[in-house]
C-alpha atoms as a PDB file:
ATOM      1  CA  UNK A   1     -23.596  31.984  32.586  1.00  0.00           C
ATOM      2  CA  UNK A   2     -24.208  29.808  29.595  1.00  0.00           C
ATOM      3  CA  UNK A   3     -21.458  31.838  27.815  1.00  0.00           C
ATOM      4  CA  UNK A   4     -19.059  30.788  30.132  1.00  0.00           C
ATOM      5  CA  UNK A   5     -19.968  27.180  30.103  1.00  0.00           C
ATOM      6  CA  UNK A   6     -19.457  27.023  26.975  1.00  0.00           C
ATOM      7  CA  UNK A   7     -16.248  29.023  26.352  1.00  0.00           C
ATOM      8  CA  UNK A   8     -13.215  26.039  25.740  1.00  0.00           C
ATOM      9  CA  UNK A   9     -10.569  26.173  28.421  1.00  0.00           C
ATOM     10  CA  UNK A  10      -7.024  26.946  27.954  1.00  0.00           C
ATOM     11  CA  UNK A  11      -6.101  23.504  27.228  1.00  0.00           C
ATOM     12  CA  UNK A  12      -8.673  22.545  25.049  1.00  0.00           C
ATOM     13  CA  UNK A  13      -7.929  25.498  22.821  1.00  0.00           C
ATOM     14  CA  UNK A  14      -4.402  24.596  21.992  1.00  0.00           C
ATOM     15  CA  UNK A  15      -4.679  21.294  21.573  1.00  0.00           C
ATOM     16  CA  UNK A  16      -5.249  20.272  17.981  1.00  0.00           C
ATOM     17  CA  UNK A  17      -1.644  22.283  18.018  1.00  0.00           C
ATOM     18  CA  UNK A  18      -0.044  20.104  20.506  1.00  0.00           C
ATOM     19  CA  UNK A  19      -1.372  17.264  18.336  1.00  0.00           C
ATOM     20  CA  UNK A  20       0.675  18.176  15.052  1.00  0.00           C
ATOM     21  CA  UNK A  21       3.458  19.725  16.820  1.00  0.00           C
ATOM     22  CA  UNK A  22       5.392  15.822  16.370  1.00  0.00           C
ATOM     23  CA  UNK A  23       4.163  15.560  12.794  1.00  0.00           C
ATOM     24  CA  UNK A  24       5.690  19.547  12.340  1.00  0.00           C
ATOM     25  CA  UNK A  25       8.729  18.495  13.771  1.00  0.00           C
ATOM     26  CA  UNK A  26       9.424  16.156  12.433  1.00  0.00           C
ATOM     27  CA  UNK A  27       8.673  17.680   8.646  1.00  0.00           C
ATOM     28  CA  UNK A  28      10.907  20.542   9.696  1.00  0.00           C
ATOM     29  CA  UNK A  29      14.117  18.449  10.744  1.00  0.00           C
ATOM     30  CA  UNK A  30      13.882  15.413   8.304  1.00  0.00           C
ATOM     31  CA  UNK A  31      12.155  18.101   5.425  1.00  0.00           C
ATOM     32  CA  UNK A  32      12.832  21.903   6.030  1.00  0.00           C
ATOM     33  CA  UNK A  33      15.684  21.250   7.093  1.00  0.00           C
ATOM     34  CA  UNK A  34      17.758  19.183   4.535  1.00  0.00           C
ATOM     35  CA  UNK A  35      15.230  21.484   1.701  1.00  0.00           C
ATOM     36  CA  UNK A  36      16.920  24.910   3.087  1.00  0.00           C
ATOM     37  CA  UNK A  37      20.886  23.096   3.019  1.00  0.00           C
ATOM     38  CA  UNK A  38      20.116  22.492  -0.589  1.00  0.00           C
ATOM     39  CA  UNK A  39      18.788  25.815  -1.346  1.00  0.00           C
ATOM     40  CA  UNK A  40      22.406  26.681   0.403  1.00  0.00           C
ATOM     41  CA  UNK A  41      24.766  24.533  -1.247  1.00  0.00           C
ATOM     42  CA  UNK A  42      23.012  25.232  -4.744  1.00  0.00           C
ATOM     43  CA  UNK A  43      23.211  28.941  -4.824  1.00  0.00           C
ATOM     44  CA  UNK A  44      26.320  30.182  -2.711  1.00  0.00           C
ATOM     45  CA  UNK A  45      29.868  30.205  -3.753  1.00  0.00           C
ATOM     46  CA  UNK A  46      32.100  30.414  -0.746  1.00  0.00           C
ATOM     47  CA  UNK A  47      29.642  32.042   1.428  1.00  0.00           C
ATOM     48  CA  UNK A  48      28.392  34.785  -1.542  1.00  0.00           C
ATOM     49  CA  UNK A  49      25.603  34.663  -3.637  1.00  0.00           C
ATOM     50  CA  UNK A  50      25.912  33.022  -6.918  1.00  0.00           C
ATOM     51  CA  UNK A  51      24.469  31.099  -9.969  1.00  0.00           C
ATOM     52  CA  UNK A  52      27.636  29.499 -11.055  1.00  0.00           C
ATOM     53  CA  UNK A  53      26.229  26.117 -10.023  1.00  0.00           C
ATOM     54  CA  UNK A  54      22.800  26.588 -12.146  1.00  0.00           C
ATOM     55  CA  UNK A  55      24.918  28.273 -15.176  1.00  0.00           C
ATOM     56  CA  UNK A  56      27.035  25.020 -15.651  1.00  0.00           C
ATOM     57  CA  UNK A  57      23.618  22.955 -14.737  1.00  0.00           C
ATOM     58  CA  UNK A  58      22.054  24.820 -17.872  1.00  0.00           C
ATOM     59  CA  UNK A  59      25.057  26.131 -20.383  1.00  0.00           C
ATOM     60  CA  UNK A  60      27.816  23.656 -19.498  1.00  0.00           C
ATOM     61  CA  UNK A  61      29.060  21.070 -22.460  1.00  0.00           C
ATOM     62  CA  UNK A  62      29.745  18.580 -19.638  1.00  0.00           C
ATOM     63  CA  UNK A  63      26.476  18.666 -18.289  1.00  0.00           C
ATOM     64  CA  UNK A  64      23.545  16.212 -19.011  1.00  0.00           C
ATOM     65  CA  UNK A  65      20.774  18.014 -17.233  1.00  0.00           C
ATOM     66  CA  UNK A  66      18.419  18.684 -20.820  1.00  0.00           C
ATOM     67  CA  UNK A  67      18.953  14.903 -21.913  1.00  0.00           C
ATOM     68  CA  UNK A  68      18.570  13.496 -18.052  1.00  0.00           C
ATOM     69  CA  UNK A  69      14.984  15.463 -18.074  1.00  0.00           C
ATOM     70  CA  UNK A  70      13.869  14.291 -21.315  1.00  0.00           C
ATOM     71  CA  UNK A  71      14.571  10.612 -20.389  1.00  0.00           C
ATOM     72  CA  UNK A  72      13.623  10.752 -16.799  1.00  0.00           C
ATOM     73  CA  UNK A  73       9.328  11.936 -18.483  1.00  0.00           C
ATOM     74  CA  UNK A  74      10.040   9.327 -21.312  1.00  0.00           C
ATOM     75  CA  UNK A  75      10.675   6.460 -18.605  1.00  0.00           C
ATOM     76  CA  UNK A  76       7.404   8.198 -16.253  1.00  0.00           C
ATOM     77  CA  UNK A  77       4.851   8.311 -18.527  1.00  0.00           C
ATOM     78  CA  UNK A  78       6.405   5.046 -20.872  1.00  0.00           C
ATOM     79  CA  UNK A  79       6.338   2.774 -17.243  1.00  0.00           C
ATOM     80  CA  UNK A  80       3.171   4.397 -15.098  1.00  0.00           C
ATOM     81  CA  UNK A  81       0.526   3.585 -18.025  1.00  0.00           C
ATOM     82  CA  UNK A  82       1.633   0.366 -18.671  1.00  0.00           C
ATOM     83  CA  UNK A  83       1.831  -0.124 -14.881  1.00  0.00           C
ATOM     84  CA  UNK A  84      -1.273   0.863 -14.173  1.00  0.00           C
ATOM     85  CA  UNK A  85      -3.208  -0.762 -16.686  1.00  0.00           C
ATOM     86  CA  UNK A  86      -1.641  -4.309 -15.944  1.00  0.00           C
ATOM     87  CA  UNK A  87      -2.039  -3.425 -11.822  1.00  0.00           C
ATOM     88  CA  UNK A  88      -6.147  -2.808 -12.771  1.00  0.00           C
ATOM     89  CA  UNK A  89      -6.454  -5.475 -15.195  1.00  0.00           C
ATOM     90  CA  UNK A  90      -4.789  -7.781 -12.325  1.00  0.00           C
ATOM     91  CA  UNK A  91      -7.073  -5.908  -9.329  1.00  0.00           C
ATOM     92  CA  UNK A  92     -10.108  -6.619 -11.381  1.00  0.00           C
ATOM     93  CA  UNK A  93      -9.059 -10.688 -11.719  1.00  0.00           C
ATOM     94  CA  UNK A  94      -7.954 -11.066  -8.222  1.00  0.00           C
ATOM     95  CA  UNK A  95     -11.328  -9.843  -6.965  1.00  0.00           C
ATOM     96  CA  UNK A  96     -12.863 -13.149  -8.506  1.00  0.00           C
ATOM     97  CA  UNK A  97     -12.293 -16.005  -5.780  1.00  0.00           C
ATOM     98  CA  UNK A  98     -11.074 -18.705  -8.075  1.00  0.00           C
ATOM     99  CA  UNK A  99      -8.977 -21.929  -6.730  1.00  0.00           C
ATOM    100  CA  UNK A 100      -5.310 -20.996  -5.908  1.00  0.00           C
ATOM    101  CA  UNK A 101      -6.173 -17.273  -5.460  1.00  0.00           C
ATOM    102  CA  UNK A 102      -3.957 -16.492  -2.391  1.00  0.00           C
ATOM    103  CA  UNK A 103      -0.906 -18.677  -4.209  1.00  0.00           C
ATOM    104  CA  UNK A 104      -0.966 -16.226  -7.481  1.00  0.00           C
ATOM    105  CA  UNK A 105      -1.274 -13.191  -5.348  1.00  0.00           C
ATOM    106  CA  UNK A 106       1.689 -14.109  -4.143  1.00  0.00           C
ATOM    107  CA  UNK A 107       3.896 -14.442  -6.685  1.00  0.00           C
ATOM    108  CA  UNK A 108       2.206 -11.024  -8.368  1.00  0.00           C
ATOM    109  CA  UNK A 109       3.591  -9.552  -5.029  1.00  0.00           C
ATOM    110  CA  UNK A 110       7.009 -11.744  -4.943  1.00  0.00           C
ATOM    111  CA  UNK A 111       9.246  -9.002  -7.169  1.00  0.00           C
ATOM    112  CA  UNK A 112       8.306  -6.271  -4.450  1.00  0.00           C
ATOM    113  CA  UNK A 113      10.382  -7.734  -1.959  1.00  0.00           C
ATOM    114  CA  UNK A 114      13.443  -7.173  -4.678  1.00  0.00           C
ATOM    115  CA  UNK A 115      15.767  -4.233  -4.576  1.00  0.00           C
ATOM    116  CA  UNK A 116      15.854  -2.183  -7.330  1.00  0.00           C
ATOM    117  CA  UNK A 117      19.814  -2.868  -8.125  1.00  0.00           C
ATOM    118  CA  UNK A 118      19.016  -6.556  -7.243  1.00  0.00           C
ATOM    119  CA  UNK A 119      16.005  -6.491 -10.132  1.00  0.00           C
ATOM    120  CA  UNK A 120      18.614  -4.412 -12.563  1.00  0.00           C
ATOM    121  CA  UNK A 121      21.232  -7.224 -12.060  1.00  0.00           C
ATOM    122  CA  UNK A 122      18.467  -9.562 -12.604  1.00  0.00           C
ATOM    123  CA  UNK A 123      17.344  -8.674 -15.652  1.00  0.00           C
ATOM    124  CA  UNK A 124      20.787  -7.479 -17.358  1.00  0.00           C
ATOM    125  CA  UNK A 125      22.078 -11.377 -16.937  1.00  0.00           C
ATOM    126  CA  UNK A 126      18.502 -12.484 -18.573  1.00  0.00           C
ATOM    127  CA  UNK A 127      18.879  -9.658 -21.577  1.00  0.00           C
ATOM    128  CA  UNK A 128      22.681  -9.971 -21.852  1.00  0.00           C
ATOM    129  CA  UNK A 129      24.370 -11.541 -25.425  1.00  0.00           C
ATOM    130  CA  UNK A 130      25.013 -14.995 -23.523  1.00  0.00           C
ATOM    131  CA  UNK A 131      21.711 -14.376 -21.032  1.00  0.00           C
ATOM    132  CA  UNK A 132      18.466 -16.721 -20.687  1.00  0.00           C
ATOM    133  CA  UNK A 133      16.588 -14.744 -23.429  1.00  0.00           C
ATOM    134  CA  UNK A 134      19.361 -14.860 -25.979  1.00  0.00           C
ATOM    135  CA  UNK A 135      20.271 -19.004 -25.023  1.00  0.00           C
ATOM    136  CA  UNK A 136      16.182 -19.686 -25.443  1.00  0.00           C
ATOM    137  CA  UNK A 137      15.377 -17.973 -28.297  1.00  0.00           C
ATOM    138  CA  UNK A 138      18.790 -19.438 -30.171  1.00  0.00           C
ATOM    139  CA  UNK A 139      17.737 -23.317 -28.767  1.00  0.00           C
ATOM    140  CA  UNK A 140      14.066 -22.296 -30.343  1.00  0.00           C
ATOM    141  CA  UNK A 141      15.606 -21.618 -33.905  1.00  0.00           C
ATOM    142  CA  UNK A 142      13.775 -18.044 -33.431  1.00  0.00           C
ATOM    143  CA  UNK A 143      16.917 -16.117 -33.922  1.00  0.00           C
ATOM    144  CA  UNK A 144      20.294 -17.201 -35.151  1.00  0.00           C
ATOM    145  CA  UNK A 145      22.230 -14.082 -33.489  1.00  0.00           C
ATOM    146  CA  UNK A 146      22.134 -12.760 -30.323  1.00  0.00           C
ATOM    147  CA  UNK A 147      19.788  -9.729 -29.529  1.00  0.00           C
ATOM    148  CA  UNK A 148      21.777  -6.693 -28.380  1.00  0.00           C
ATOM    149  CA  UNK A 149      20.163  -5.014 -25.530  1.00  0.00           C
ATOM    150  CA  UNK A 150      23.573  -3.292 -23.848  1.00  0.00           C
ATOM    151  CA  UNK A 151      25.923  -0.210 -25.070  1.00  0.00           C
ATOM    152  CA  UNK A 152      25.685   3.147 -26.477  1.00  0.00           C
ATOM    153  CA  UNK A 153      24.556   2.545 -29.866  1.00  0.00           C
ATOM    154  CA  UNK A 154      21.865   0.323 -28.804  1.00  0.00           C
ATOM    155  CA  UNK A 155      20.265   3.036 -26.727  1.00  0.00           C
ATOM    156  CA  UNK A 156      16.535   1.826 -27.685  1.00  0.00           C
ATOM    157  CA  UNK A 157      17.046  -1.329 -26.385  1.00  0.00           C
ATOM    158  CA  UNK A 158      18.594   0.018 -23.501  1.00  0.00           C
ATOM    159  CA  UNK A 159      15.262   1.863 -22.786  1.00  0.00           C
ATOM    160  CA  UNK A 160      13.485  -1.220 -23.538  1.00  0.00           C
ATOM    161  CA  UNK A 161      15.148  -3.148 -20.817  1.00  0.00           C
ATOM    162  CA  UNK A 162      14.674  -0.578 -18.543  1.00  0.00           C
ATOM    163  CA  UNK A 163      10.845  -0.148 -19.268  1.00  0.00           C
ATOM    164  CA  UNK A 164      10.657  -4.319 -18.860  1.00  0.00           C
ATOM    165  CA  UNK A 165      12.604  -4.232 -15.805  1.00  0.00           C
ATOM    166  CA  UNK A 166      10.549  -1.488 -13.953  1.00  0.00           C
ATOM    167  CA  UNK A 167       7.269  -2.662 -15.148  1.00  0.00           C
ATOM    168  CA  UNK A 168       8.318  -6.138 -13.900  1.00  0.00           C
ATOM    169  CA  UNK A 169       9.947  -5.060 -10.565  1.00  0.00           C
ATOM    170  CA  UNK A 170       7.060  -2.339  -9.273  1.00  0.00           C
ATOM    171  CA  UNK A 171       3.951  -3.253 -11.499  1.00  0.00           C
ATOM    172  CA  UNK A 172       3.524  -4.645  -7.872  1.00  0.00           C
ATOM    173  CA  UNK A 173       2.821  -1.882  -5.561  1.00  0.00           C
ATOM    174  CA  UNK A 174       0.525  -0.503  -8.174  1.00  0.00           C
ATOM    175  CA  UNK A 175      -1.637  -3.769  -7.696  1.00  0.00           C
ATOM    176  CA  UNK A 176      -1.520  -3.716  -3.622  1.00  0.00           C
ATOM    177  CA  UNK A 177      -2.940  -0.401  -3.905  1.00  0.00           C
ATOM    178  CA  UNK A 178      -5.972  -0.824  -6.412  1.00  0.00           C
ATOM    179  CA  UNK A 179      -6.487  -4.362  -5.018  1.00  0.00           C
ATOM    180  CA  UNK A 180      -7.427  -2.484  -1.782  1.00  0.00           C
ATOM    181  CA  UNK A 181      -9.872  -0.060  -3.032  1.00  0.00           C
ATOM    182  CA  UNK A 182     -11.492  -2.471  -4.853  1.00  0.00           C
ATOM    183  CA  UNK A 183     -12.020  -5.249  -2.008  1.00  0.00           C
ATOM    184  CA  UNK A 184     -13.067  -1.709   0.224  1.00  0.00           C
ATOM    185  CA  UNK A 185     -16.252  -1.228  -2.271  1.00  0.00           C
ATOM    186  CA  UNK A 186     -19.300  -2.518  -0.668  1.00  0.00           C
ATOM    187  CA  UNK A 187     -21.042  -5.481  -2.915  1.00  0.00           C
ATOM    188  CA  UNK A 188     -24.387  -3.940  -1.658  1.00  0.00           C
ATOM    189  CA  UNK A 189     -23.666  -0.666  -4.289  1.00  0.00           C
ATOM    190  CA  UNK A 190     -22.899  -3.412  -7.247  1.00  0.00           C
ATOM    191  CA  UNK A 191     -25.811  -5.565  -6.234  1.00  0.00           C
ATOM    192  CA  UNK A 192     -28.245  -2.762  -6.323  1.00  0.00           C
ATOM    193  CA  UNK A 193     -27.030  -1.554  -9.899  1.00  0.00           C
ATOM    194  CA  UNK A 194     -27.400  -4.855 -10.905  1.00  0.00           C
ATOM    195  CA  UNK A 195     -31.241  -4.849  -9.897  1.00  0.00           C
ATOM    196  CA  UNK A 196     -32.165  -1.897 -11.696  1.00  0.00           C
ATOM    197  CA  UNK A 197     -30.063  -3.747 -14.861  1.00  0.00           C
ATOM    198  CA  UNK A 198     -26.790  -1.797 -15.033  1.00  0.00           C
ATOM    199  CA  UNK A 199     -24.561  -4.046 -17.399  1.00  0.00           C
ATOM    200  CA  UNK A 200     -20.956  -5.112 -16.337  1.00  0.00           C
ATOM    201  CA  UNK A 201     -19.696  -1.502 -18.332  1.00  0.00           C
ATOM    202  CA  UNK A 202     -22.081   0.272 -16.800  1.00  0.00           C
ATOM    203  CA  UNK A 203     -21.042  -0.836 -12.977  1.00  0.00           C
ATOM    204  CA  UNK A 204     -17.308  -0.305 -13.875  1.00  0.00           C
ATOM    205  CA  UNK A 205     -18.125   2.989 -15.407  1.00  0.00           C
ATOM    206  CA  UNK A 206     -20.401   4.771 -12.547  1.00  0.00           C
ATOM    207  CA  UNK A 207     -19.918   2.080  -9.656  1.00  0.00           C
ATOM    208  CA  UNK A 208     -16.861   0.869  -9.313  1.00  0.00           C
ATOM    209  CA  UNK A 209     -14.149   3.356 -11.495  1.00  0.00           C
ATOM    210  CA  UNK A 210     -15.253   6.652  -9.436  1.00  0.00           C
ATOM    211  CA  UNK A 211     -15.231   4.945  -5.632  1.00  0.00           C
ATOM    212  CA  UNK A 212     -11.503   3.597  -6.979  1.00  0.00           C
ATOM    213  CA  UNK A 213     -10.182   7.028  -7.788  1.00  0.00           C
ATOM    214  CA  UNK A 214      -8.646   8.207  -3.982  1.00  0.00           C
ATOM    215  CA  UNK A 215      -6.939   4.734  -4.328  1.00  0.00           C
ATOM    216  CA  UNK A 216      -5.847   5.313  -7.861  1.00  0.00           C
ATOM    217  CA  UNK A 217      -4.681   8.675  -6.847  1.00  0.00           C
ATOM    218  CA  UNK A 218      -2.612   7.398  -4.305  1.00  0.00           C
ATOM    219  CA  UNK A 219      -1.418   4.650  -6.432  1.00  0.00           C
ATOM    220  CA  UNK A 220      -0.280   7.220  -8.988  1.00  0.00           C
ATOM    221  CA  UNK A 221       1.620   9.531  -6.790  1.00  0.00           C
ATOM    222  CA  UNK A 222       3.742   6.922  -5.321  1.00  0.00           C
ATOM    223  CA  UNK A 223       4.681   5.490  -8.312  1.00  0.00           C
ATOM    224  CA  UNK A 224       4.985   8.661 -10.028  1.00  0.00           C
ATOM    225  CA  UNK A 225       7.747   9.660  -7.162  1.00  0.00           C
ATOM    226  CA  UNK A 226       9.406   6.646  -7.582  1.00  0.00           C
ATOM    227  CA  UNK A 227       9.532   7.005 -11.483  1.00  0.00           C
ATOM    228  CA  UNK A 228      10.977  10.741 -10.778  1.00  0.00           C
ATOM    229  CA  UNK A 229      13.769   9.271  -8.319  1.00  0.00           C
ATOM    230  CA  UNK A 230      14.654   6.141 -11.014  1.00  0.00           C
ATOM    231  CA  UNK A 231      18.092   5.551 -10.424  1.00  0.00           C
ATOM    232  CA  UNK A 232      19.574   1.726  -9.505  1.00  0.00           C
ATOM    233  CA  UNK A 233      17.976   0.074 -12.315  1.00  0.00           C
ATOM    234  CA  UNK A 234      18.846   2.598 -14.876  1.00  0.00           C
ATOM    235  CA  UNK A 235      22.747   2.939 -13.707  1.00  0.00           C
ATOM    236  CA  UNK A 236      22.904  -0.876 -13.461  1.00  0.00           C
ATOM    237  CA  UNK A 237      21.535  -1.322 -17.187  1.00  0.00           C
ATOM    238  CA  UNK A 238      22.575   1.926 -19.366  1.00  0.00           C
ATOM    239  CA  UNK A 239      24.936   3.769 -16.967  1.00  0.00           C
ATOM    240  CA  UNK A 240      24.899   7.344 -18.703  1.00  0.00           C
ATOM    241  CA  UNK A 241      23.947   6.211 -21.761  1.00  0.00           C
ATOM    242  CA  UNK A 242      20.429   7.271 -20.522  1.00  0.00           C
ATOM    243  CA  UNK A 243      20.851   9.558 -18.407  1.00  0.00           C
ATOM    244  CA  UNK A 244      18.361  10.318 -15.277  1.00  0.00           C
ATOM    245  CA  UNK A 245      18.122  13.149 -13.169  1.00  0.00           C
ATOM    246  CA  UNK A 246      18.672  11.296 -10.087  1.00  0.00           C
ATOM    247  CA  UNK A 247      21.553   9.219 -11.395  1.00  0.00           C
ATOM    248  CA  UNK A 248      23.114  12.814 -12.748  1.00  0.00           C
ATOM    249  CA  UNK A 249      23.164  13.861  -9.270  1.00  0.00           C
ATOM    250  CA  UNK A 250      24.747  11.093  -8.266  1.00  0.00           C
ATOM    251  CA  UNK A 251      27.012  11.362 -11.182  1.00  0.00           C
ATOM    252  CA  UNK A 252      27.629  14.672  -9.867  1.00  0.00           C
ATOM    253  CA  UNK A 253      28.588  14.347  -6.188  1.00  0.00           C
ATOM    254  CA  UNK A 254      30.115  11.066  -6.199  1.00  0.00           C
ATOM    255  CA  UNK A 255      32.532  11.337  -9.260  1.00  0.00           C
ATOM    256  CA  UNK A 256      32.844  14.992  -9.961  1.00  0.00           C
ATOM    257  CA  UNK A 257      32.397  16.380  -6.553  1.00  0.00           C
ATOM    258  CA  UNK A 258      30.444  19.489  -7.774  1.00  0.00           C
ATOM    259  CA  UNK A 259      27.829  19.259  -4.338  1.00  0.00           C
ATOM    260  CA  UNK A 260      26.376  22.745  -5.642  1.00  0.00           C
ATOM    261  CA  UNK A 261      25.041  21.137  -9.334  1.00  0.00           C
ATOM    262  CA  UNK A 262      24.209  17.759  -7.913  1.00  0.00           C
ATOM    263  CA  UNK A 263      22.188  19.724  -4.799  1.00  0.00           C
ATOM    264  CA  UNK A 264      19.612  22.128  -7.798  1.00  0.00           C
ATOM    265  CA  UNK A 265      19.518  18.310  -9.223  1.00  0.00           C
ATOM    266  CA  UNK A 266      18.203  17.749  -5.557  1.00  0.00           C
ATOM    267  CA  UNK A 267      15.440  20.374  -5.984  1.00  0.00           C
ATOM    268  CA  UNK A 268      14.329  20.114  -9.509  1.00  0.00           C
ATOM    269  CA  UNK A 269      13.052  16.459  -8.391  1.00  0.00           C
ATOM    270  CA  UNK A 270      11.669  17.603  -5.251  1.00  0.00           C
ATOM    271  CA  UNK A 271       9.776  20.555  -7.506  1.00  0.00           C
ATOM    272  CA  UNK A 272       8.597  18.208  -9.658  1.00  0.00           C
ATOM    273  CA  UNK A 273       7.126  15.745  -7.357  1.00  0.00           C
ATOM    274  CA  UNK A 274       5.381  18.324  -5.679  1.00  0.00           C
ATOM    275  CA  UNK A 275       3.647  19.699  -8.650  1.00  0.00           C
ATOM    276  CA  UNK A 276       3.165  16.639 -10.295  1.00  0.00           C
ATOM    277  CA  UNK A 277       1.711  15.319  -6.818  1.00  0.00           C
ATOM    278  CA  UNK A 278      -0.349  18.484  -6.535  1.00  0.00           C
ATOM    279  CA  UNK A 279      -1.755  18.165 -10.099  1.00  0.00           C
ATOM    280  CA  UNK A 280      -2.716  14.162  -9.234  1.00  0.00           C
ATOM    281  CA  UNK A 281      -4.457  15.441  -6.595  1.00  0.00           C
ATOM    282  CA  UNK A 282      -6.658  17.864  -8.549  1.00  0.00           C
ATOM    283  CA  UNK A 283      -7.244  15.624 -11.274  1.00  0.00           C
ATOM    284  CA  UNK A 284      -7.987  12.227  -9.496  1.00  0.00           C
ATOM    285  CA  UNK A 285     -10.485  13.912  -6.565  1.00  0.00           C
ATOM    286  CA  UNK A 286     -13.261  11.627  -5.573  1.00  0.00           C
ATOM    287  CA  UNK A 287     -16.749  13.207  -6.628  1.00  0.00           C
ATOM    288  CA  UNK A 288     -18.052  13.042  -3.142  1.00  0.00           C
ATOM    289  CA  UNK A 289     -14.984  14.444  -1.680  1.00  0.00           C
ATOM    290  CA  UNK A 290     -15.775  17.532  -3.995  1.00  0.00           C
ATOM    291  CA  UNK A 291     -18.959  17.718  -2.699  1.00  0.00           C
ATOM    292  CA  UNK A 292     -17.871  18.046   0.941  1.00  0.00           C
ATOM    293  CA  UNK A 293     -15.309  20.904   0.335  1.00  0.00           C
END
């Protein structure tokens, strides 16, 4: 009798699997979907199996694809540090009330609410010959010529300007994120490691650095995706002078009309935001999530 009390009914069984079927849905038309076309367009020639599309992607003179890789990791792991040390250096300050608080967060905030093209166009009339950098620095008696940031053979300063640009345009979201896990630690755990004389290193160390890692985490794979898919800014600054792998894609299926190439440009992104996402989320685990898996 107590055995069938206690058996679930029919609709209690199934569901937790009426309660993801939206969220599967959804991942299968907006994500499986669009994934398997790719997989399609990349590796069929006229209904037929083929690699012609990876072949040119690899051994073609007219490709980009080993230079748009290298560049696309140079900008990621140039932009993220820097990003993330400026976003925690800024969490940390914001978490002291001082007068005109709310006013500076807001202007920390303000270059979120740019587009990235808008922020490229931005910054190439500040960095251009005749820009507000150039026009200062002249009036200053700093420099008496111009500071080339634009064209092929200045391909450093290029990167520079696109490294100052990013930084300055998503630096932002970083500090949203980290600013929220820190105001989310409770002042009771600080206040108590402060009784039994735990120094300011000490809290950040063991107190405050390991309850900020699932918000760190997070921080990191957003940005990181973002970095992967870099695109308007670079295009509106260096073109193909440094070339990306979304902007080669682009390049691709906008100017060349090869839809196979720019579609494996398509998945090597996706692939690498997955892994990369994947290893974040190995590396950055919380301690006491460990414990409860």
């Amino acid at each position: 009798m107590t055995k069938l009390l206690n058996k679930p009914s029919l609709f209690e069984k199934y569901t937790p699997y009426l309660l993801i079927l939206p969220a599967l849905t959804y991942l299968l038309f907006f994500i499986g979907i669009p994934i398997a076309q790719a997989i399609y367009l990349a590796f069929t020639e006229k209904g037929a199996f083929s690699t012609e599309n990876l072949d040119y992607l690899l051994n073609s003179p007219f490709s980009m694809f080993k230079e748009a890789l290298k560049y696309t990791f140079l900008l990621a792991i140039t932009i993220i540090p820097i990003q993330v040390a400026i976003a925690l250096g800024l969490a940390m300050l914001f978490n002291i009330k001082f007068p005109g608080r709310n006013a500076a967060l807001y202007l920390v905030i303000l270059p979120l609410t740019i587009s990235d093209v808008a922020a490229g166009l931005i910054w190439y009339s500040m960095l251009s010959s005749y820009g507000f950098l150039n026009k200062l620095l002249i009036n200053m008696g700093l420099i008496s010529q111009p500071i080339y940031f634009f064209g092929y053979q200045y391909r450093n300063m290029e990167f520079l300007a696109i490294v100052l640009t990013e930084v300055w345009r998503a630096t932002a979201i970083v500090f949203v994120i980290l600013f929220a896990g820190l105001q989310m630690i409770s002042q009771e755990h600080i206040e108590a490691a402060e009784v039994f004389g735990a120094n300011v290193w000490q809290r950040l160390r063991y107190i405050v650095f390991p309850m900020l890692l699932p918000s760190l985490q997070a921080a990191l794979i957003i940005r990181t995706l973002f970095a992967l898919q870099i695109f308007g800014v670079v295009w509106i600054l260096a073109g193909r002078d440094i070339p990306v792998l979304a902007g080669e894609a682009y390049y691709e299926q906008v100017f060349l009309k090869h839809t196979g190439v720019a579609a494996i440009y398509a998945l090597i992104i996706a692939g690498i935001s997955v892994a990369v996402g994947a290893l974040y989320i190995k590396l950055f685990k919380a301690k006491y999530l460990e414990a409860g898996t």
